[in-house]
C-alpha atoms as a PDB file:
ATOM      1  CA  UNK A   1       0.000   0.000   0.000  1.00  0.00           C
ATOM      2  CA  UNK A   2       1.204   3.536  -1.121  1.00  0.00           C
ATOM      3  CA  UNK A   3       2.194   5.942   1.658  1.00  0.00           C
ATOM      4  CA  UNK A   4       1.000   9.869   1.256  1.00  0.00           C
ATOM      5  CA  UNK A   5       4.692  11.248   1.199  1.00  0.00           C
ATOM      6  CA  UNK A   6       5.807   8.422  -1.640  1.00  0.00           C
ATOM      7  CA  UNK A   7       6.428   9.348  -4.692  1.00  0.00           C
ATOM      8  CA  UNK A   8       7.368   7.219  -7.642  1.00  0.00           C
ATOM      9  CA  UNK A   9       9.991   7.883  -9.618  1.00  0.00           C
ATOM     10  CA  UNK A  10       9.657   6.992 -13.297  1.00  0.00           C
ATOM     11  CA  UNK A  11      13.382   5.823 -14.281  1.00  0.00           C
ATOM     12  CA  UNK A  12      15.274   7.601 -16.914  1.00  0.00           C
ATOM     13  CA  UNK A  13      14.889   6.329 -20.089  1.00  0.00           C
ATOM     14  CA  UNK A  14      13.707   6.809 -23.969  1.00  0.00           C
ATOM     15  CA  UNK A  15      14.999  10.014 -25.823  1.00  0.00           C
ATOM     16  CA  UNK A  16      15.579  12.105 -22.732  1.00  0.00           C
ATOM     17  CA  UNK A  17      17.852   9.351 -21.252  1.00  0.00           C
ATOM     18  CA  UNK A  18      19.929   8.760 -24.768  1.00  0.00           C
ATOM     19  CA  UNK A  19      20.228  12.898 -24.693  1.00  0.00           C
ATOM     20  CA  UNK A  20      21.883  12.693 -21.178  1.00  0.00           C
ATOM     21  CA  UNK A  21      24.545  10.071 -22.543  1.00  0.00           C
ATOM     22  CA  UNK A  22      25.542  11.629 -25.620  1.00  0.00           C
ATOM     23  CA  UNK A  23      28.476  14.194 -24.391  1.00  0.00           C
ATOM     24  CA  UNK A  24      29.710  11.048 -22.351  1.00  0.00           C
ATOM     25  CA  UNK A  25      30.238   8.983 -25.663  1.00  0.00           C
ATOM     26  CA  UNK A  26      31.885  12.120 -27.716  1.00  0.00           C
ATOM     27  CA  UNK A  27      34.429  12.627 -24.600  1.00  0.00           C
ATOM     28  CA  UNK A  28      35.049   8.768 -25.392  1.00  0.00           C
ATOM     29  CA  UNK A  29      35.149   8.630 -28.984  1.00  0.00           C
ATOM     30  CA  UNK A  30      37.175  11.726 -28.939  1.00  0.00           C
ATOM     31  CA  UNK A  31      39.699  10.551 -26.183  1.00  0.00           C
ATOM     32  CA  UNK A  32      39.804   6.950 -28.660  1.00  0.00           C
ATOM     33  CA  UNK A  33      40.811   9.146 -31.670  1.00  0.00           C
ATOM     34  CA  UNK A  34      43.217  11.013 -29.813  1.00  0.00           C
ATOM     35  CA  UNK A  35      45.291   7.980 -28.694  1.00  0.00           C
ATOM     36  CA  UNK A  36      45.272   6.304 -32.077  1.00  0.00           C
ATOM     37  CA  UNK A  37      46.814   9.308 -33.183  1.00  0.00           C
ATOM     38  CA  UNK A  38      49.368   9.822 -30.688  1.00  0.00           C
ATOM     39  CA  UNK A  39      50.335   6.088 -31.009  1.00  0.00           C
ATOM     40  CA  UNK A  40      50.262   6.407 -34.876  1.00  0.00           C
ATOM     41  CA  UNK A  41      52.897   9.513 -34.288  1.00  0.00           C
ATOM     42  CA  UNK A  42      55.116   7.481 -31.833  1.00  0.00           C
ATOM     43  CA  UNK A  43      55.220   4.259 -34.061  1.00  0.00           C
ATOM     44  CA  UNK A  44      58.440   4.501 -35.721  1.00  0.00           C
ATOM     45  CA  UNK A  45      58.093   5.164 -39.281  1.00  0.00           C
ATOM     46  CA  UNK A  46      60.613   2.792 -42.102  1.00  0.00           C
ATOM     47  CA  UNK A  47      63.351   4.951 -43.178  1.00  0.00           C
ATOM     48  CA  UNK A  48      64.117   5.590 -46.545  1.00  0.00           C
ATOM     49  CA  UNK A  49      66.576   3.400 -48.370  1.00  0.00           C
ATOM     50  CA  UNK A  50      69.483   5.624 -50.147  1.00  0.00           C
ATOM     51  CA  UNK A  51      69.463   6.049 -53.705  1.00  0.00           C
ATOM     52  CA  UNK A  52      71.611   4.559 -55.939  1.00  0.00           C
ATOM     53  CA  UNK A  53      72.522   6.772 -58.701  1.00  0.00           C
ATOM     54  CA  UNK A  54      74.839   6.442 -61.750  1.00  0.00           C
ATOM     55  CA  UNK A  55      75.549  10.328 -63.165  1.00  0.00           C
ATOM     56  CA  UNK A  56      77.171  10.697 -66.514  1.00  0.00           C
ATOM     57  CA  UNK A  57      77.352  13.826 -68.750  1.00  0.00           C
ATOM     58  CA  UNK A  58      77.257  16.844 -66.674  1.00  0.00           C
ATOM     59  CA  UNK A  59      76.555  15.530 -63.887  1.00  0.00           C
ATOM     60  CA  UNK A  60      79.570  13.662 -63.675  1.00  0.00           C
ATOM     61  CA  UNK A  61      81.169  17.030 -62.720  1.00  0.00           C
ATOM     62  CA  UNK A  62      81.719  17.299 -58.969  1.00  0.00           C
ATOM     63  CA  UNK A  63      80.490  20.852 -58.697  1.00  0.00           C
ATOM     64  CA  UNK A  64      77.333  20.623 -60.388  1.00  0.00           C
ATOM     65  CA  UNK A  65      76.620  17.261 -58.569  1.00  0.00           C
ATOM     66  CA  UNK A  66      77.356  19.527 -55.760  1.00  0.00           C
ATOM     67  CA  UNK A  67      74.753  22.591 -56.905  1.00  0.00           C
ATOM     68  CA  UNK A  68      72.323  20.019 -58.118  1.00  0.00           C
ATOM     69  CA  UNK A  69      72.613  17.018 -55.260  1.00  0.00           C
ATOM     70  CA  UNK A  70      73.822  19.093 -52.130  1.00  0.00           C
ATOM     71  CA  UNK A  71      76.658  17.041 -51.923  1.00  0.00           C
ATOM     72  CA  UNK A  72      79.312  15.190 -54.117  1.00  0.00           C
ATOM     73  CA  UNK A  73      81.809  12.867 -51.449  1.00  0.00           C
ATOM     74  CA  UNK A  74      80.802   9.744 -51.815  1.00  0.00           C
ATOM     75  CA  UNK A  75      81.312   9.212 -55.909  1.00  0.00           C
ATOM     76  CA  UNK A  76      83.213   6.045 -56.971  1.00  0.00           C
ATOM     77  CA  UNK A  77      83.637   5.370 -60.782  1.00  0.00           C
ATOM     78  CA  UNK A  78      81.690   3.083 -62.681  1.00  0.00           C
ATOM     79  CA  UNK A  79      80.478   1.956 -66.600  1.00  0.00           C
ATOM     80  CA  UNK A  80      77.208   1.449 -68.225  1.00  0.00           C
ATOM     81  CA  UNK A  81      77.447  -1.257 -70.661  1.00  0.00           C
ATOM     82  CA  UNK A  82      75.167  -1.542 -73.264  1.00  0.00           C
ATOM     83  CA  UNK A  83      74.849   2.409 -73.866  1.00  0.00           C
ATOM     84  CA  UNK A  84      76.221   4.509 -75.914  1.00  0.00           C
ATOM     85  CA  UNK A  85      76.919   8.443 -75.225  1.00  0.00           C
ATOM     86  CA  UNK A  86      75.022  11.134 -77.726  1.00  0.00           C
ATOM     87  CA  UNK A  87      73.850  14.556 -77.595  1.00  0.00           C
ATOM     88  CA  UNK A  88      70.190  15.603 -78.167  1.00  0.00           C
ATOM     89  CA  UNK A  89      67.487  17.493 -77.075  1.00  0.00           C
ATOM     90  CA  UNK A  90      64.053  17.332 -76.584  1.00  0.00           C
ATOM     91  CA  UNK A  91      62.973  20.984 -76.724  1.00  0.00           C
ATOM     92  CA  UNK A  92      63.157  23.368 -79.211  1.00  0.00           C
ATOM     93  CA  UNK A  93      66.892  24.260 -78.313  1.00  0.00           C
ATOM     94  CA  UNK A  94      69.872  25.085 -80.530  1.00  0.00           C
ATOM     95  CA  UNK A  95      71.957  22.380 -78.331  1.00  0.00           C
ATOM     96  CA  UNK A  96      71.785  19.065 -77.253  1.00  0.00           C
ATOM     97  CA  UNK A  97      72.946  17.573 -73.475  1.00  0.00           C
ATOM     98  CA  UNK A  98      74.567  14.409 -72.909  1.00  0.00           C
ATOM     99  CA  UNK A  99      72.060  11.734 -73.246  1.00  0.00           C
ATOM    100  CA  UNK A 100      72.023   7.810 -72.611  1.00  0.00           C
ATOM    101  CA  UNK A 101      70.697   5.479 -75.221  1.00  0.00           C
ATOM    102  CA  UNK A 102      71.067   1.241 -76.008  1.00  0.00           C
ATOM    103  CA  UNK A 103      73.573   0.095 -77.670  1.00  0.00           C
ATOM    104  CA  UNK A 104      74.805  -2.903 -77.095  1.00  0.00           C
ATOM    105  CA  UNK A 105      78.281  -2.194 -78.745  1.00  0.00           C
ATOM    106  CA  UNK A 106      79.337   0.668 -76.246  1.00  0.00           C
ATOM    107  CA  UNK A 107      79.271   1.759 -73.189  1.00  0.00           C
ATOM    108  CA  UNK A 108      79.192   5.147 -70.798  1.00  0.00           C
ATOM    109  CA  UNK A 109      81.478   6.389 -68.597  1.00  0.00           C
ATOM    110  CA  UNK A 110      80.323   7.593 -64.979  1.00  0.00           C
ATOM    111  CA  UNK A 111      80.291   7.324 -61.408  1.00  0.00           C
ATOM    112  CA  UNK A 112      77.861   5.992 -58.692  1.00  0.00           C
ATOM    113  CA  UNK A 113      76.663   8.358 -56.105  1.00  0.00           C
ATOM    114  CA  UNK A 114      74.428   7.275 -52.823  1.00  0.00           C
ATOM    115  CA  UNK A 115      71.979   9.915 -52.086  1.00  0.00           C
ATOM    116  CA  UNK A 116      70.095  10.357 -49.448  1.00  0.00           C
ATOM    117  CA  UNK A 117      66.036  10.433 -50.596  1.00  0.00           C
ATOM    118  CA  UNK A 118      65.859  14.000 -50.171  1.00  0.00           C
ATOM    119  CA  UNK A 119      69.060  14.850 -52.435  1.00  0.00           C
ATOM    120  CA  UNK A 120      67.944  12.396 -55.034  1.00  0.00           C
ATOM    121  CA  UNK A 121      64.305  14.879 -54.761  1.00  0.00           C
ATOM    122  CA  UNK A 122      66.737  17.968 -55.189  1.00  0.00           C
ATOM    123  CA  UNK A 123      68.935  15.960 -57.986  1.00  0.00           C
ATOM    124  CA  UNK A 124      65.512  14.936 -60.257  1.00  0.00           C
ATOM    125  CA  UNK A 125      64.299  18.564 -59.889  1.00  0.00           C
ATOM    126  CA  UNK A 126      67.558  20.657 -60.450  1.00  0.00           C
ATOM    127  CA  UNK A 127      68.124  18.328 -63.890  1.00  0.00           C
ATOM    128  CA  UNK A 128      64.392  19.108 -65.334  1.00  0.00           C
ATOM    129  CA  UNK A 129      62.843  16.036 -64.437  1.00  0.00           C
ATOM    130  CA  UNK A 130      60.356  14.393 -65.247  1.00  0.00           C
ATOM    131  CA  UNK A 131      59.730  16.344 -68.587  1.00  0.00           C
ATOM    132  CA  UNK A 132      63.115  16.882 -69.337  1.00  0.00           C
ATOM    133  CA  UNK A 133      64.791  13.967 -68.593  1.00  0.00           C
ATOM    134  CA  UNK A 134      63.423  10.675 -66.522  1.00  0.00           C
ATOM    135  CA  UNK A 135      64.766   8.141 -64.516  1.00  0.00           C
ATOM    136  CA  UNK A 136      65.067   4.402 -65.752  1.00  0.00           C
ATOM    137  CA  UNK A 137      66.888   1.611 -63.594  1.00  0.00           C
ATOM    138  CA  UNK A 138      70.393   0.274 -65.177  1.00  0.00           C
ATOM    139  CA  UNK A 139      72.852  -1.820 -63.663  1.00  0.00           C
ATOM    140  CA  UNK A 140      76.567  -0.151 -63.666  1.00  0.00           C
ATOM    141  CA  UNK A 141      79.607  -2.108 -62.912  1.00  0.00           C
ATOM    142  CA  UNK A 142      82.245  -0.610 -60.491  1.00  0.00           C
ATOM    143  CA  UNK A 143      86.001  -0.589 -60.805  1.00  0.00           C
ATOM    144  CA  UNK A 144      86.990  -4.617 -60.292  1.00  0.00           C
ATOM    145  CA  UNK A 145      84.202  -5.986 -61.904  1.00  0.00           C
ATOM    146  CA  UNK A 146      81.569  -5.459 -59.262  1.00  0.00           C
ATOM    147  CA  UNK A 147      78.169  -4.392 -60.771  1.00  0.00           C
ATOM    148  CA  UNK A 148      74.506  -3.212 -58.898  1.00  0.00           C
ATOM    149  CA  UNK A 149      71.535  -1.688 -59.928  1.00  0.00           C
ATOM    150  CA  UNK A 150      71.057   2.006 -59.911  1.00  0.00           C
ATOM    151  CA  UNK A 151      68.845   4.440 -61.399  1.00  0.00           C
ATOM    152  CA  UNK A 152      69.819   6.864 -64.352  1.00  0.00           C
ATOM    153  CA  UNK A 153      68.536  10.156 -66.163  1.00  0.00           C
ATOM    154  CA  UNK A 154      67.641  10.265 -70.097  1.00  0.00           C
ATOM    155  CA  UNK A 155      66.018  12.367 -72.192  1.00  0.00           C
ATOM    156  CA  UNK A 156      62.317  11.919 -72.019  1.00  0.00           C
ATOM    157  CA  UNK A 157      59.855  11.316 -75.303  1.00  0.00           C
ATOM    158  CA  UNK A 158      61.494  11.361 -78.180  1.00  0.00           C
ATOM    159  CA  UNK A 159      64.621  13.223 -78.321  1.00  0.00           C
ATOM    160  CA  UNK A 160      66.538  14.706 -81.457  1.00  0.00           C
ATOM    161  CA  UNK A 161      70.222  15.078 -81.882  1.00  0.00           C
ATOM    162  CA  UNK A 162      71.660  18.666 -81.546  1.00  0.00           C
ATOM    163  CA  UNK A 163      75.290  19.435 -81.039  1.00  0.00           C
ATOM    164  CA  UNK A 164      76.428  20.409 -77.571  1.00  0.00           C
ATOM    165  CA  UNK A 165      77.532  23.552 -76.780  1.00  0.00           C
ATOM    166  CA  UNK A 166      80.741  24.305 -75.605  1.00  0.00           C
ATOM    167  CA  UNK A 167      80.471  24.557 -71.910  1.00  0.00           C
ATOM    168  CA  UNK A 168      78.360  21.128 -72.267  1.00  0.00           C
ATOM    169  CA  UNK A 169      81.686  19.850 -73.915  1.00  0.00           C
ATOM    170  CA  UNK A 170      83.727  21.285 -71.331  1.00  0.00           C
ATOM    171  CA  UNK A 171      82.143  20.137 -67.996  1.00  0.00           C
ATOM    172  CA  UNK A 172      81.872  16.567 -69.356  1.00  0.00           C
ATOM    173  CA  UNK A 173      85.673  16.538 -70.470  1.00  0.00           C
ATOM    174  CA  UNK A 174      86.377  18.192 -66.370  1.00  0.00           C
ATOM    175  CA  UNK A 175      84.115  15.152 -65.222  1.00  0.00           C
ATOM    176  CA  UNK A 176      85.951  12.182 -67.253  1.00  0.00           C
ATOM    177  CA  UNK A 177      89.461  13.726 -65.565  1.00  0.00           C
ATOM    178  CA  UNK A 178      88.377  13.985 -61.961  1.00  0.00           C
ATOM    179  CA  UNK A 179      87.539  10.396 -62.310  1.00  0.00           C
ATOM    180  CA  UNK A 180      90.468   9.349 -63.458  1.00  0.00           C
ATOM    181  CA  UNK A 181      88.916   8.668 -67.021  1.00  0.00           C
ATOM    182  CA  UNK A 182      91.566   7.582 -69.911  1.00  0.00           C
ATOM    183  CA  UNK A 183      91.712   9.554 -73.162  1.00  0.00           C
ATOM    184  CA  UNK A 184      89.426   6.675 -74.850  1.00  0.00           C
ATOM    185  CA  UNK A 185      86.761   8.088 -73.008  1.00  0.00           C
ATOM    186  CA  UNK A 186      87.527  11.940 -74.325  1.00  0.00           C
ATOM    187  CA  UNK A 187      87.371  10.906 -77.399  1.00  0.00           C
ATOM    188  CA  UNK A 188      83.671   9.728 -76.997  1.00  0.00           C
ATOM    189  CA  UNK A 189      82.719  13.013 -76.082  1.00  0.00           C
ATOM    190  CA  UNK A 190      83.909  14.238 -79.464  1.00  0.00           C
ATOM    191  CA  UNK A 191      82.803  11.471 -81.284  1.00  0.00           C
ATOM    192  CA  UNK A 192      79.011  12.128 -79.870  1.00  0.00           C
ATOM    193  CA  UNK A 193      79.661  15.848 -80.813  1.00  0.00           C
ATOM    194  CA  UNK A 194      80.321  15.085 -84.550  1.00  0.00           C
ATOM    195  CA  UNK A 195      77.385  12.835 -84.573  1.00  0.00           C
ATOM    196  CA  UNK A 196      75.326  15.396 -83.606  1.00  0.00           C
ATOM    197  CA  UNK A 197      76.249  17.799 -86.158  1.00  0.00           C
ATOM    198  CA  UNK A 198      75.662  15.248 -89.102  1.00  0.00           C
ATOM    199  CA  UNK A 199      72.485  13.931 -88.215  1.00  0.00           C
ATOM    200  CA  UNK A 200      71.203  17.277 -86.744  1.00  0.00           C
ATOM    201  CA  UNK A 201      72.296  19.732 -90.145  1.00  0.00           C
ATOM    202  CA  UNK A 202      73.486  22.040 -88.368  1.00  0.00           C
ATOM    203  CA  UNK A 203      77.078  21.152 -88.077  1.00  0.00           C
ATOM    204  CA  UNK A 204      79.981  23.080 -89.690  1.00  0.00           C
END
């Protein structure tokens, strides 16, 4: 039997009740997404493997390697077999820059440089990538016959030949010489020279 002075409560419950609980369960869901962040910072990221590059032509001088790269040290000499050296261009330029292309009867002379990720960004960008020239993978051999795999510039799309310049001429003779490079090698820059005049026209 019901006392006077009772009075029954009617528990909490339907919308009203679900309203009450809501800023409890975006406190939670908010605190959640907060620690999957902070452990997603924390986690410790995979580093960035070195890259592996083979320069030739210009870029086989120290100092631009240096302006282009932001740093030169840690070159060794090496060859690209199956390539042959040529000048060409793939803009509408009076001359051409060293360029890479197959042949099986040649080769390339160069040097292997290990670059860290973000001087490999600075390298692709200070040497007109990618519409200038791209990057392909190669394998180079190193001075007593060991070889590995590397990556490369060429000219992209379809290049034409076009003599080089003389500065062109210049820093890739400078290049051959710092590395130690025997006169065989010179005389492939001005073999590539006069074979860019004849096929281009516009040689002398």
């Amino acid at each position: 039997m019901e006392m006077a002075g009772d009075v029954q409560r009617a528990p909490q419950c339907g919308i009203w009740g679900d309203f009450v609980k809501l800023p409890q369960m975006a406190f939670i869901g908010v605190a959640a997404l907060s620690l999957l962040f902070l452990a997603f910072a924390m986690y410790p990221k995979p580093e960035e493997k070195p890259v592996v590059f083979f320069a030739y032509g210009s870029n086989l001088e120290i100092s631009t390697m240096r302006a282009r790269a932001g740093g030169a040290e840690n070159a060794t000499p090496a060859i690209l077999h199956g390539y042959r050296l040529v000048f060409q261009t793939n803009r509408d330029s009076e001359f051409g820059v060293a360029n890479a292309i197959p042949d099986q009867t040649s080769s390339v002379a160069g040097a292997i440089y290990v670059l860290a990720p973000e001087q490999a960004k600075m390298l692709d960008k200070g040497s007109g990538g990618p519409d200038f020239y791209q990057k392909i993978s190669i394998t180079a051999e190193q001075r007593g016959g060991a070889t590995l795999i590397a990556v490369t510039h060429v000219l992209s799309g379809t290049p034409s030949f076009a003599p080089p310049s003389r500065p062109i001429v210049l820093a890739l003779s400078k290049g051959l010489q710092q590395f130690g490079y025997n006169q065989s090698e010179q005389d492939k820059i001005a073999a590539a020279a006069s074979e860019a005049q004849q096929k281009s026209g516009r040689g002398s």
